[in-house]
PDB file of N, CA and C in Angstrom:
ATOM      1  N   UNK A   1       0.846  -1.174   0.000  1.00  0.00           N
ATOM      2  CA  UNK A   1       0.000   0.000   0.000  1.00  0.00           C
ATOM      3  C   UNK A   1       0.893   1.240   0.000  1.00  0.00           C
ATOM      4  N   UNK A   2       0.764   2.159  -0.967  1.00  0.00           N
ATOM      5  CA  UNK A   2       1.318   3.051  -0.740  1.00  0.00           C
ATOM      6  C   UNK A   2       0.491   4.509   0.437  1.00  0.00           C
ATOM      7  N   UNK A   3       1.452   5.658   0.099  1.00  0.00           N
ATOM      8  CA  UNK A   3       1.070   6.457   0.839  1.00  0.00           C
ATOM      9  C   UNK A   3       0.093   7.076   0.219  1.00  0.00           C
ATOM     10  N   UNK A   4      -0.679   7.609  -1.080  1.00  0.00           N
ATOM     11  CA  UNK A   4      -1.462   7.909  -1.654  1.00  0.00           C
ATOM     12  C   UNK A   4      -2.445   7.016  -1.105  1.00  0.00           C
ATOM     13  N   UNK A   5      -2.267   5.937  -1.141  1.00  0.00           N
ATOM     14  CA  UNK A   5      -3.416   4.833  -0.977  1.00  0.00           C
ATOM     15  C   UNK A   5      -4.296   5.174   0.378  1.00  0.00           C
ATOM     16  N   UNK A   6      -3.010   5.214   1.068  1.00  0.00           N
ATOM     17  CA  UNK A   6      -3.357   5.254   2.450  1.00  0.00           C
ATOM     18  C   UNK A   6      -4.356   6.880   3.019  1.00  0.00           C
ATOM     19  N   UNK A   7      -4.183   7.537   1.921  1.00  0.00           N
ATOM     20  CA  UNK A   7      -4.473   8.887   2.231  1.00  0.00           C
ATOM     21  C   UNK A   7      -5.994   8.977   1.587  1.00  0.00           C
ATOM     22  N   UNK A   8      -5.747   8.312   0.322  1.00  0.00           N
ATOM     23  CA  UNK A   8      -7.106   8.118  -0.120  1.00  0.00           C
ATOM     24  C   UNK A   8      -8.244   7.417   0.940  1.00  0.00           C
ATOM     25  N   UNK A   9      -7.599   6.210   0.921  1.00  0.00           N
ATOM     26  CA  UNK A   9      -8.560   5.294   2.300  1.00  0.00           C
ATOM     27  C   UNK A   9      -9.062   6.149   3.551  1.00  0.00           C
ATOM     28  N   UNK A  10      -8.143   6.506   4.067  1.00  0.00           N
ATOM     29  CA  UNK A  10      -8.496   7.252   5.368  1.00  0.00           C
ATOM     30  C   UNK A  10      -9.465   8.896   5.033  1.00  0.00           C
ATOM     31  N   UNK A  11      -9.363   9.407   3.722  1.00  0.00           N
ATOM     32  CA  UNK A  11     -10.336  10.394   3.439  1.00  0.00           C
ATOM     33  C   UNK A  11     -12.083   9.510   3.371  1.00  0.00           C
ATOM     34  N   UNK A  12     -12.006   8.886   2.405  1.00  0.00           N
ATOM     35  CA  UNK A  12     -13.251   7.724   2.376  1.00  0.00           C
ATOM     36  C   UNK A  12     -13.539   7.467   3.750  1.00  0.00           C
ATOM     37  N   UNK A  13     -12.809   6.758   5.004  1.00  0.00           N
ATOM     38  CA  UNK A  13     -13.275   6.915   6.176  1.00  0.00           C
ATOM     39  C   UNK A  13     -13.749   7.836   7.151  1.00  0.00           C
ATOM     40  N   UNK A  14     -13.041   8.631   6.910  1.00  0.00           N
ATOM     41  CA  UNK A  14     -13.309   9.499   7.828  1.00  0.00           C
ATOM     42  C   UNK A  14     -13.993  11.086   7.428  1.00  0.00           C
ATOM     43  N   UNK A  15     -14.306  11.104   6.125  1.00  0.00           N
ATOM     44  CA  UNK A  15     -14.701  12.151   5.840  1.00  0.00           C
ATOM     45  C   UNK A  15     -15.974  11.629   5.092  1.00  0.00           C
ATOM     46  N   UNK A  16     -16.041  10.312   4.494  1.00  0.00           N
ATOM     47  CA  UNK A  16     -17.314  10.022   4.104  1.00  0.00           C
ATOM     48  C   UNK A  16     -18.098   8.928   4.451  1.00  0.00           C
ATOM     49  N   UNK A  17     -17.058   8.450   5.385  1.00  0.00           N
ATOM     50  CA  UNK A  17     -18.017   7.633   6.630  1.00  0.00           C
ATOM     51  C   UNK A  17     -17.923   5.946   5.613  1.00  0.00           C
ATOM     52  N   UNK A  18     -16.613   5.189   4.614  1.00  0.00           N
ATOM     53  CA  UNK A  18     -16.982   4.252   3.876  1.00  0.00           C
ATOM     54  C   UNK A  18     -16.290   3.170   5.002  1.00  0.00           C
ATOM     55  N   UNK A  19     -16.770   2.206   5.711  1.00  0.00           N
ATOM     56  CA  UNK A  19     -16.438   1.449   6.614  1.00  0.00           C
ATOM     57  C   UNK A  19     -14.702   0.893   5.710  1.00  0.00           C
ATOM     58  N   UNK A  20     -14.343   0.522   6.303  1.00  0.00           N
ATOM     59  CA  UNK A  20     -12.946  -0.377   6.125  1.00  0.00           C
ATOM     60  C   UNK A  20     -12.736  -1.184   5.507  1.00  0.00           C
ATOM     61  N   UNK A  21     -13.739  -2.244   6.182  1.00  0.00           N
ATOM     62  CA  UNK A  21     -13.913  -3.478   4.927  1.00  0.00           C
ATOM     63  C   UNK A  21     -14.427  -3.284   3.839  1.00  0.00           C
ATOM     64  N   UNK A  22     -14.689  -2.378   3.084  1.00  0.00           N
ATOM     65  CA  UNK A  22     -15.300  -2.133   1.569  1.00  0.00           C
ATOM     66  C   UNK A  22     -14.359  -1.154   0.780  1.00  0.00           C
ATOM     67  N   UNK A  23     -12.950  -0.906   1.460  1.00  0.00           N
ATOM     68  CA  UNK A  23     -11.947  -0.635   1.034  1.00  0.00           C
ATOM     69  C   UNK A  23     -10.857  -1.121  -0.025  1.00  0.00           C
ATOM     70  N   UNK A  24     -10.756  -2.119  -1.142  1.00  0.00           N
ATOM     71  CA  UNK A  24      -9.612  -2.430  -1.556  1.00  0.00           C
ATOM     72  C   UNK A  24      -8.670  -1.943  -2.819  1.00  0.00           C
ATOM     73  N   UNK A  25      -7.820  -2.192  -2.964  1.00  0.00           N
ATOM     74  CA  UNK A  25      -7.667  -1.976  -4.221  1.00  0.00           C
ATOM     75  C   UNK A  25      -8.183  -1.434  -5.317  1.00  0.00           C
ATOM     76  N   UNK A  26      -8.974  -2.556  -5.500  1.00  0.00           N
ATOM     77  CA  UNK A  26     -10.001  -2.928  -7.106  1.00  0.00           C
ATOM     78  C   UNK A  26     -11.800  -2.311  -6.813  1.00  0.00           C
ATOM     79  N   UNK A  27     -11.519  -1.761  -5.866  1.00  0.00           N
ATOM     80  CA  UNK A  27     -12.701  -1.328  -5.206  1.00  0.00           C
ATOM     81  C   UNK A  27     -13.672  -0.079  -6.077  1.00  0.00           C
ATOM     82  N   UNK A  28     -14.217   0.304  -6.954  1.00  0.00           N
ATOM     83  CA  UNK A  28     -14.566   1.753  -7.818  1.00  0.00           C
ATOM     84  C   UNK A  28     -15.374   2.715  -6.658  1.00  0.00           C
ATOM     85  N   UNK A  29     -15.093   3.523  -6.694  1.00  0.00           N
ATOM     86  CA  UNK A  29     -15.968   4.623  -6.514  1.00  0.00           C
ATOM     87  C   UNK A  29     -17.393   4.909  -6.178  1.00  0.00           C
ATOM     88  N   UNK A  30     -17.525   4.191  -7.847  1.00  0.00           N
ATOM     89  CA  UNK A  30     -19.362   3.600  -8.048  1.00  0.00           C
ATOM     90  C   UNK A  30     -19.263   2.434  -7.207  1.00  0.00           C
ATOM     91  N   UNK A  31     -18.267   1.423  -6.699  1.00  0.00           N
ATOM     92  CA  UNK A  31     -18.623   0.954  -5.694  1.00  0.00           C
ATOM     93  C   UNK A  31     -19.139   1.072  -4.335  1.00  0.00           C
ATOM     94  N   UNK A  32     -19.040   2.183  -4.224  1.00  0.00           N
ATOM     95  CA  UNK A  32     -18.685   3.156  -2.895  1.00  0.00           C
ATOM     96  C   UNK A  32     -19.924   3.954  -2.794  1.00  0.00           C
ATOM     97  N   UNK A  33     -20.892   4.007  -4.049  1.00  0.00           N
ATOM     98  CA  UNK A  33     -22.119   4.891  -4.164  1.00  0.00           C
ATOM     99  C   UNK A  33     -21.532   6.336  -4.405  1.00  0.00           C
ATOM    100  N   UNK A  34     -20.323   6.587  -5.050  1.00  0.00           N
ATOM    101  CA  UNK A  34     -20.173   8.115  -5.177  1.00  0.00           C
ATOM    102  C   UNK A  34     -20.664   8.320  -6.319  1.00  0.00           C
ATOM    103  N   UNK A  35     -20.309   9.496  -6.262  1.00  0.00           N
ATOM    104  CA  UNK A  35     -20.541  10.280  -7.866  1.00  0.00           C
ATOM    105  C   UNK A  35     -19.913  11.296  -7.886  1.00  0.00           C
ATOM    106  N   UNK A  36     -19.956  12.306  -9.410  1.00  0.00           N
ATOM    107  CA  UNK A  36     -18.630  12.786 -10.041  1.00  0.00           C
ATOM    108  C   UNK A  36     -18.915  14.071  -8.411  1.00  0.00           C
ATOM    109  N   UNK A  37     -19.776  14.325  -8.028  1.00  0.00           N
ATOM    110  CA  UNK A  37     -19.616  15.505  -6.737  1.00  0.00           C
ATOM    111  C   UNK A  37     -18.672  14.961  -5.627  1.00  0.00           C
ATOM    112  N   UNK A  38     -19.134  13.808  -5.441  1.00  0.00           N
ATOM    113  CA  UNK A  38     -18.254  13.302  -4.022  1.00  0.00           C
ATOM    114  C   UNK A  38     -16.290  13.651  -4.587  1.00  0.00           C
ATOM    115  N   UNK A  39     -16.574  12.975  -5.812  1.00  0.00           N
ATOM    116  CA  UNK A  39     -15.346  13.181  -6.655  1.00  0.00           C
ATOM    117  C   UNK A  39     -14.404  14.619  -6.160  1.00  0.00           C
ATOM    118  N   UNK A  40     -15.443  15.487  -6.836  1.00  0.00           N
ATOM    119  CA  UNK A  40     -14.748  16.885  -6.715  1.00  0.00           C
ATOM    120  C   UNK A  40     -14.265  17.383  -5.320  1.00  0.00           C
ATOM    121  N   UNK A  41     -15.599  16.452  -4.456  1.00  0.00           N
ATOM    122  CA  UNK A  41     -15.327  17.028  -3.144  1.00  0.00           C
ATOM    123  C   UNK A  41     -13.659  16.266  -2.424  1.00  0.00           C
ATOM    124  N   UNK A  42     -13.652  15.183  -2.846  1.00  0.00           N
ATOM    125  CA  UNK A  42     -12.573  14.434  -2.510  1.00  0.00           C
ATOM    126  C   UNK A  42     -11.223  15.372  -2.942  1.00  0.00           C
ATOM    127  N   UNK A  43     -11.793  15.608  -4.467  1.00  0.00           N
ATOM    128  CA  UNK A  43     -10.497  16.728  -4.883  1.00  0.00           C
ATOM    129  C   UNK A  43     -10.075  17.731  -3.891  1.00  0.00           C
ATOM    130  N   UNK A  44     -11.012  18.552  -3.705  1.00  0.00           N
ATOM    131  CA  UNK A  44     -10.856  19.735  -3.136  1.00  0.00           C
ATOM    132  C   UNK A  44      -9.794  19.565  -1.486  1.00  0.00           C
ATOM    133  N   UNK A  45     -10.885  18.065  -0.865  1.00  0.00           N
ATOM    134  CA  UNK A  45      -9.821  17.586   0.445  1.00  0.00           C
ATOM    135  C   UNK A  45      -8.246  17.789   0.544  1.00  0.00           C
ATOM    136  N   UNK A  46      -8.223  16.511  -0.643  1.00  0.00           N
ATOM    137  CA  UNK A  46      -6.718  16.239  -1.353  1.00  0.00           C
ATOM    138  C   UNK A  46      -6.068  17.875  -1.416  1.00  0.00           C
ATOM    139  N   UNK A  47      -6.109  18.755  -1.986  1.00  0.00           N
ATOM    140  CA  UNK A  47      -5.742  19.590  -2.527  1.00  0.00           C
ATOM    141  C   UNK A  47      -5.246  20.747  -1.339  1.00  0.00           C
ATOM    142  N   UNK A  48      -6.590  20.574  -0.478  1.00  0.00           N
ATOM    143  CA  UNK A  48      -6.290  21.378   0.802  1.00  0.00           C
ATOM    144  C   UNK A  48      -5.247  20.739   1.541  1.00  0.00           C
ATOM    145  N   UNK A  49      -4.953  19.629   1.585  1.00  0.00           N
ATOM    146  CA  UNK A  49      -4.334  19.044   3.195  1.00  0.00           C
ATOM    147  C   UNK A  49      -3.085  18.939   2.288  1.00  0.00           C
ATOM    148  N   UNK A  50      -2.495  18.557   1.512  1.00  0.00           N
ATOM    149  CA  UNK A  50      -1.976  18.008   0.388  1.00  0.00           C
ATOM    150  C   UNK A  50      -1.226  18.506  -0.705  1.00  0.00           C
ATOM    151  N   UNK A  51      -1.831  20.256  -0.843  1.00  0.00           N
ATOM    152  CA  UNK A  51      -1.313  20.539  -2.311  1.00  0.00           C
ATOM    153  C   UNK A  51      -1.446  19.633  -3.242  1.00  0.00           C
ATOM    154  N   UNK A  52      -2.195  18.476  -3.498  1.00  0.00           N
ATOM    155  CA  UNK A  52      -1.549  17.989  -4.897  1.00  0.00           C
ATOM    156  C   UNK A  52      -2.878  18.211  -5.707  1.00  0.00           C
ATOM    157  N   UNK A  53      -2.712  18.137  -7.052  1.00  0.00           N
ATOM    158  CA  UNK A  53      -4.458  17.945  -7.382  1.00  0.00           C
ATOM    159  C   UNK A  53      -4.423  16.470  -7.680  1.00  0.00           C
ATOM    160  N   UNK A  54      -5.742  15.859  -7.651  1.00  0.00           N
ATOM    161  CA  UNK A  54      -6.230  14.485  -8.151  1.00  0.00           C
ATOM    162  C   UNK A  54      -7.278  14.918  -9.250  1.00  0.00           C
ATOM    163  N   UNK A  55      -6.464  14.460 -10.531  1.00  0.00           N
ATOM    164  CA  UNK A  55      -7.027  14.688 -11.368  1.00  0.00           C
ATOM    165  C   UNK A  55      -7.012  13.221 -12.326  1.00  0.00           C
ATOM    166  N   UNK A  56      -8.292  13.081 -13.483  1.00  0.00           N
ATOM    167  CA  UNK A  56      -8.471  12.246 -14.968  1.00  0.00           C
ATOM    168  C   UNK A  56      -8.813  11.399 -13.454  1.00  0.00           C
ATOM    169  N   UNK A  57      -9.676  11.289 -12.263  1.00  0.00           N
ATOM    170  CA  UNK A  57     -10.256  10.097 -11.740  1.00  0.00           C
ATOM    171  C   UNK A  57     -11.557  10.059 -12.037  1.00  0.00           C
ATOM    172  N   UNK A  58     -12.403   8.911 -12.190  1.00  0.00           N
ATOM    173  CA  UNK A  58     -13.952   8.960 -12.420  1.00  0.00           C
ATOM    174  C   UNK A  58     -14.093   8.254 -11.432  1.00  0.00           C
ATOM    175  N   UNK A  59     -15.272   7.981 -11.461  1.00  0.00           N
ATOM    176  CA  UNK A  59     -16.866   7.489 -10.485  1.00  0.00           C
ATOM    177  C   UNK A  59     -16.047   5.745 -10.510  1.00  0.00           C
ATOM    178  N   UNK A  60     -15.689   5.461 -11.908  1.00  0.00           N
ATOM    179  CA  UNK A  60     -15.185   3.983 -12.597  1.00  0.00           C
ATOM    180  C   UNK A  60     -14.150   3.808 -12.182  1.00  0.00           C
ATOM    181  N   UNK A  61     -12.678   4.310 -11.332  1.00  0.00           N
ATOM    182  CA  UNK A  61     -11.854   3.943 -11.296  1.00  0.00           C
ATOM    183  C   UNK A  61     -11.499   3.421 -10.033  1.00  0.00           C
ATOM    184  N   UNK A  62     -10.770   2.537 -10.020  1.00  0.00           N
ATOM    185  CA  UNK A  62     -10.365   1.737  -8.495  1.00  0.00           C
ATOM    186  C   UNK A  62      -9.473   3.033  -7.855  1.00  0.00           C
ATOM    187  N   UNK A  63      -9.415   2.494  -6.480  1.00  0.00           N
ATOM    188  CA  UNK A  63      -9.150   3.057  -5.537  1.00  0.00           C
ATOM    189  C   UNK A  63      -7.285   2.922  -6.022  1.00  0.00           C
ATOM    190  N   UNK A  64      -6.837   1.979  -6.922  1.00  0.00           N
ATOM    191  CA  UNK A  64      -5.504   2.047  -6.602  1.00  0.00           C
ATOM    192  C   UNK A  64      -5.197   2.674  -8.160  1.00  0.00           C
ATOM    193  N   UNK A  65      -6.089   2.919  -9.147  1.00  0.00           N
ATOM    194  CA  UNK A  65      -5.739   3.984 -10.445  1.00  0.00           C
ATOM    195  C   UNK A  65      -5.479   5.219  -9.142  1.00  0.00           C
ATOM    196  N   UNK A  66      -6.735   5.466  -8.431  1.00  0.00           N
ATOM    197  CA  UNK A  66      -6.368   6.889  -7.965  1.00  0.00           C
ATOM    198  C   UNK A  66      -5.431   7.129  -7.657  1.00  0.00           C
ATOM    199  N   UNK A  67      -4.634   6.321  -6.812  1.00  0.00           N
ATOM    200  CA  UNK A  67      -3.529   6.223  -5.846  1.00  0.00           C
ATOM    201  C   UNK A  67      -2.730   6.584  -6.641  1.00  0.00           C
ATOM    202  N   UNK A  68      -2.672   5.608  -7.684  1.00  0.00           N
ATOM    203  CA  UNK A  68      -1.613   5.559  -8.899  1.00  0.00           C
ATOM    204  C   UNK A  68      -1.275   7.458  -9.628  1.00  0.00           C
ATOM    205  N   UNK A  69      -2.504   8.203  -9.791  1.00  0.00           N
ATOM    206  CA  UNK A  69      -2.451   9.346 -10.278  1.00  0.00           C
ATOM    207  C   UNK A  69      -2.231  10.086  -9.226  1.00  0.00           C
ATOM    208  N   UNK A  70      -2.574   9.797  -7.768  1.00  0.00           N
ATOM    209  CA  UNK A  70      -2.126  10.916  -7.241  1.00  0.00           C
ATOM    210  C   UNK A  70      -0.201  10.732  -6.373  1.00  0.00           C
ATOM    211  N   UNK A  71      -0.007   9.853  -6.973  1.00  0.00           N
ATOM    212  CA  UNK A  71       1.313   9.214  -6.833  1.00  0.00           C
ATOM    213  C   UNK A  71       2.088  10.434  -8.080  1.00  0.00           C
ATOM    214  N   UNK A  72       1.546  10.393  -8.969  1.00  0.00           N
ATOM    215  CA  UNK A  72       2.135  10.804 -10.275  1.00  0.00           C
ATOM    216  C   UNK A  72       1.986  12.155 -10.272  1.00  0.00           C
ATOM    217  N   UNK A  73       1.052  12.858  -9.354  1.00  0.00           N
ATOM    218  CA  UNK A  73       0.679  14.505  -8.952  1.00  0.00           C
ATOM    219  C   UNK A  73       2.101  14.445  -8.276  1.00  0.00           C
ATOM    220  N   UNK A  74       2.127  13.761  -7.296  1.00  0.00           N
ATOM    221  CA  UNK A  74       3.467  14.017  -6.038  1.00  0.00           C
ATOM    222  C   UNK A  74       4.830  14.271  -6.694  1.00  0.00           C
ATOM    223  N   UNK A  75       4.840  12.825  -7.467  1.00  0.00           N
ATOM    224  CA  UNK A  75       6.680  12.988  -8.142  1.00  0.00           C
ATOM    225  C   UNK A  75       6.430  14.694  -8.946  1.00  0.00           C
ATOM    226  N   UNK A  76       5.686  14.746  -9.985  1.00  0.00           N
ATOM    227  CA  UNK A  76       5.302  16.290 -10.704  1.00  0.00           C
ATOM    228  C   UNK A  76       5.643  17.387  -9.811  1.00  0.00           C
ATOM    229  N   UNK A  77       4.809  17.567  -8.704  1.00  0.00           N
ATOM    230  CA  UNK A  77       4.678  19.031  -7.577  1.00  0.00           C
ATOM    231  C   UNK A  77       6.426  19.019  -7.016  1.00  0.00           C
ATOM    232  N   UNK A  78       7.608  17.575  -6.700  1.00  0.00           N
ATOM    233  CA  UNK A  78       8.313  17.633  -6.269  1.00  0.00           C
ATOM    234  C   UNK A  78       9.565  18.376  -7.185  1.00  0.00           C
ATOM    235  N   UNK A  79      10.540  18.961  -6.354  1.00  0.00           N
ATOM    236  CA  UNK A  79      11.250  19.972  -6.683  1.00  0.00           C
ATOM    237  C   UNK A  79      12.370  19.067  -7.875  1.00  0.00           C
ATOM    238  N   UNK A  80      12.451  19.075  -8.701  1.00  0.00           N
ATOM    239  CA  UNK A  80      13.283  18.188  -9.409  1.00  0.00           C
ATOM    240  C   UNK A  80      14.909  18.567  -8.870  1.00  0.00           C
ATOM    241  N   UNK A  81      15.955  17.725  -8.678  1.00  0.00           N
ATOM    242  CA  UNK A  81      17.103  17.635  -8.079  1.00  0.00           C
ATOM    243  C   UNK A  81      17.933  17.957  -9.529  1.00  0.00           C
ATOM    244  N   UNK A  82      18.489  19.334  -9.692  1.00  0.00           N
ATOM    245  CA  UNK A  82      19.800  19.533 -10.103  1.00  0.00           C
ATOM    246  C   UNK A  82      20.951  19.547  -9.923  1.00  0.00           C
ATOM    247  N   UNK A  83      21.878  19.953 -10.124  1.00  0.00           N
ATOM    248  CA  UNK A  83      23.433  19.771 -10.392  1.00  0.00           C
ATOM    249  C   UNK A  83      23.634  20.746  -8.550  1.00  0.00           C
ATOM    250  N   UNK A  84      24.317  19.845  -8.119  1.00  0.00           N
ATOM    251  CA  UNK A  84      24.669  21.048  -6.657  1.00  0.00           C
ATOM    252  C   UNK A  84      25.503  22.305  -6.878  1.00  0.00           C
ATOM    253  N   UNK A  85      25.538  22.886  -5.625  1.00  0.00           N
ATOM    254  CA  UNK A  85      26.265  24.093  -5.966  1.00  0.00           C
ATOM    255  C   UNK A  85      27.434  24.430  -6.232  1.00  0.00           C
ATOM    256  N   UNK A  86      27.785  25.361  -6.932  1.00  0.00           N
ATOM    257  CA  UNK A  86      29.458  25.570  -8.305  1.00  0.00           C
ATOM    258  C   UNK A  86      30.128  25.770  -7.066  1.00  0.00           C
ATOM    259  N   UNK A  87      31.494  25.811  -6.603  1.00  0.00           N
ATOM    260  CA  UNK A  87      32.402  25.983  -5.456  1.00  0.00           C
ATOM    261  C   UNK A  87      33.160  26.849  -5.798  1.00  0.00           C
TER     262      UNK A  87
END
Protein backbone atom coordinates (compact mmCIF):
# COMPACT_ATOMS: atom_id res chain seq x y z
CA UNK A 1 0.00 0.00 0.00
CA UNK A 2 1.32 3.05 -0.74
CA UNK A 3 1.07 6.46 0.84
CA UNK A 4 -1.46 7.91 -1.65
CA UNK A 5 -3.42 4.83 -0.98
CA UNK A 6 -3.36 5.25 2.45
CA UNK A 7 -4.47 8.89 2.23
CA UNK A 8 -7.11 8.12 -0.12
CA UNK A 9 -8.56 5.29 2.30
CA UNK A 10 -8.50 7.25 5.37
CA UNK A 11 -10.34 10.39 3.44
CA UNK A 12 -13.25 7.72 2.38
CA UNK A 13 -13.28 6.92 6.18
CA UNK A 14 -13.31 9.50 7.83
CA UNK A 15 -14.70 12.15 5.84
CA UNK A 16 -17.31 10.02 4.10
CA UNK A 17 -18.02 7.63 6.63
CA UNK A 18 -16.98 4.25 3.88
CA UNK A 19 -16.44 1.45 6.61
CA UNK A 20 -12.95 -0.38 6.12
CA UNK A 21 -13.91 -3.48 4.93
CA UNK A 22 -15.30 -2.13 1.57
CA UNK A 23 -11.95 -0.63 1.03
CA UNK A 24 -9.61 -2.43 -1.56
CA UNK A 25 -7.67 -1.98 -4.22
CA UNK A 26 -10.00 -2.93 -7.11
CA UNK A 27 -12.70 -1.33 -5.21
CA UNK A 28 -14.57 1.75 -7.82
CA UNK A 29 -15.97 4.62 -6.51
CA UNK A 30 -19.36 3.60 -8.05
CA UNK A 31 -18.62 0.95 -5.69
CA UNK A 32 -18.68 3.16 -2.89
CA UNK A 33 -22.12 4.89 -4.16
CA UNK A 34 -20.17 8.12 -5.18
CA UNK A 35 -20.54 10.28 -7.87
CA UNK A 36 -18.63 12.79 -10.04
CA UNK A 37 -19.62 15.50 -6.74
CA UNK A 38 -18.25 13.30 -4.02
CA UNK A 39 -15.35 13.18 -6.66
CA UNK A 40 -14.75 16.89 -6.72
CA UNK A 41 -15.33 17.03 -3.14
CA UNK A 42 -12.57 14.43 -2.51
CA UNK A 43 -10.50 16.73 -4.88
CA UNK A 44 -10.86 19.74 -3.14
CA UNK A 45 -9.82 17.59 0.44
CA UNK A 46 -6.72 16.24 -1.35
CA UNK A 47 -5.74 19.59 -2.53
CA UNK A 48 -6.29 21.38 0.80
CA UNK A 49 -4.33 19.04 3.19
CA UNK A 50 -1.98 18.01 0.39
CA UNK A 51 -1.31 20.54 -2.31
CA UNK A 52 -1.55 17.99 -4.90
CA UNK A 53 -4.46 17.94 -7.38
CA UNK A 54 -6.23 14.49 -8.15
CA UNK A 55 -7.03 14.69 -11.37
CA UNK A 56 -8.47 12.25 -14.97
CA UNK A 57 -10.26 10.10 -11.74
CA UNK A 58 -13.95 8.96 -12.42
CA UNK A 59 -16.87 7.49 -10.49
CA UNK A 60 -15.19 3.98 -12.60
CA UNK A 61 -11.85 3.94 -11.30
CA UNK A 62 -10.36 1.74 -8.49
CA UNK A 63 -9.15 3.06 -5.54
CA UNK A 64 -5.50 2.05 -6.60
CA UNK A 65 -5.74 3.98 -10.44
CA UNK A 66 -6.37 6.89 -7.96
CA UNK A 67 -3.53 6.22 -5.85
CA UNK A 68 -1.61 5.56 -8.90
CA UNK A 69 -2.45 9.35 -10.28
CA UNK A 70 -2.13 10.92 -7.24
CA UNK A 71 1.31 9.21 -6.83
CA UNK A 72 2.14 10.80 -10.28
CA UNK A 73 0.68 14.50 -8.95
CA UNK A 74 3.47 14.02 -6.04
CA UNK A 75 6.68 12.99 -8.14
CA UNK A 76 5.30 16.29 -10.70
CA UNK A 77 4.68 19.03 -7.58
CA UNK A 78 8.31 17.63 -6.27
CA UNK A 79 11.25 19.97 -6.68
CA UNK A 80 13.28 18.19 -9.41
CA UNK A 81 17.10 17.64 -8.08
CA UNK A 82 19.80 19.53 -10.10
CA UNK A 83 23.43 19.77 -10.39
CA UNK A 84 24.67 21.05 -6.66
CA UNK A 85 26.27 24.09 -5.97
CA UNK A 86 29.46 25.57 -8.30
CA UNK A 87 32.40 25.98 -5.46
Amino acid sequence: MTDAYALLTGFLRDRFAVPAAELTEDTTFTDLGMDSLDLGEMAVLVRKAHGLALEDVRAGSTLREAADRLDAARRAAAPAAGPGPVA
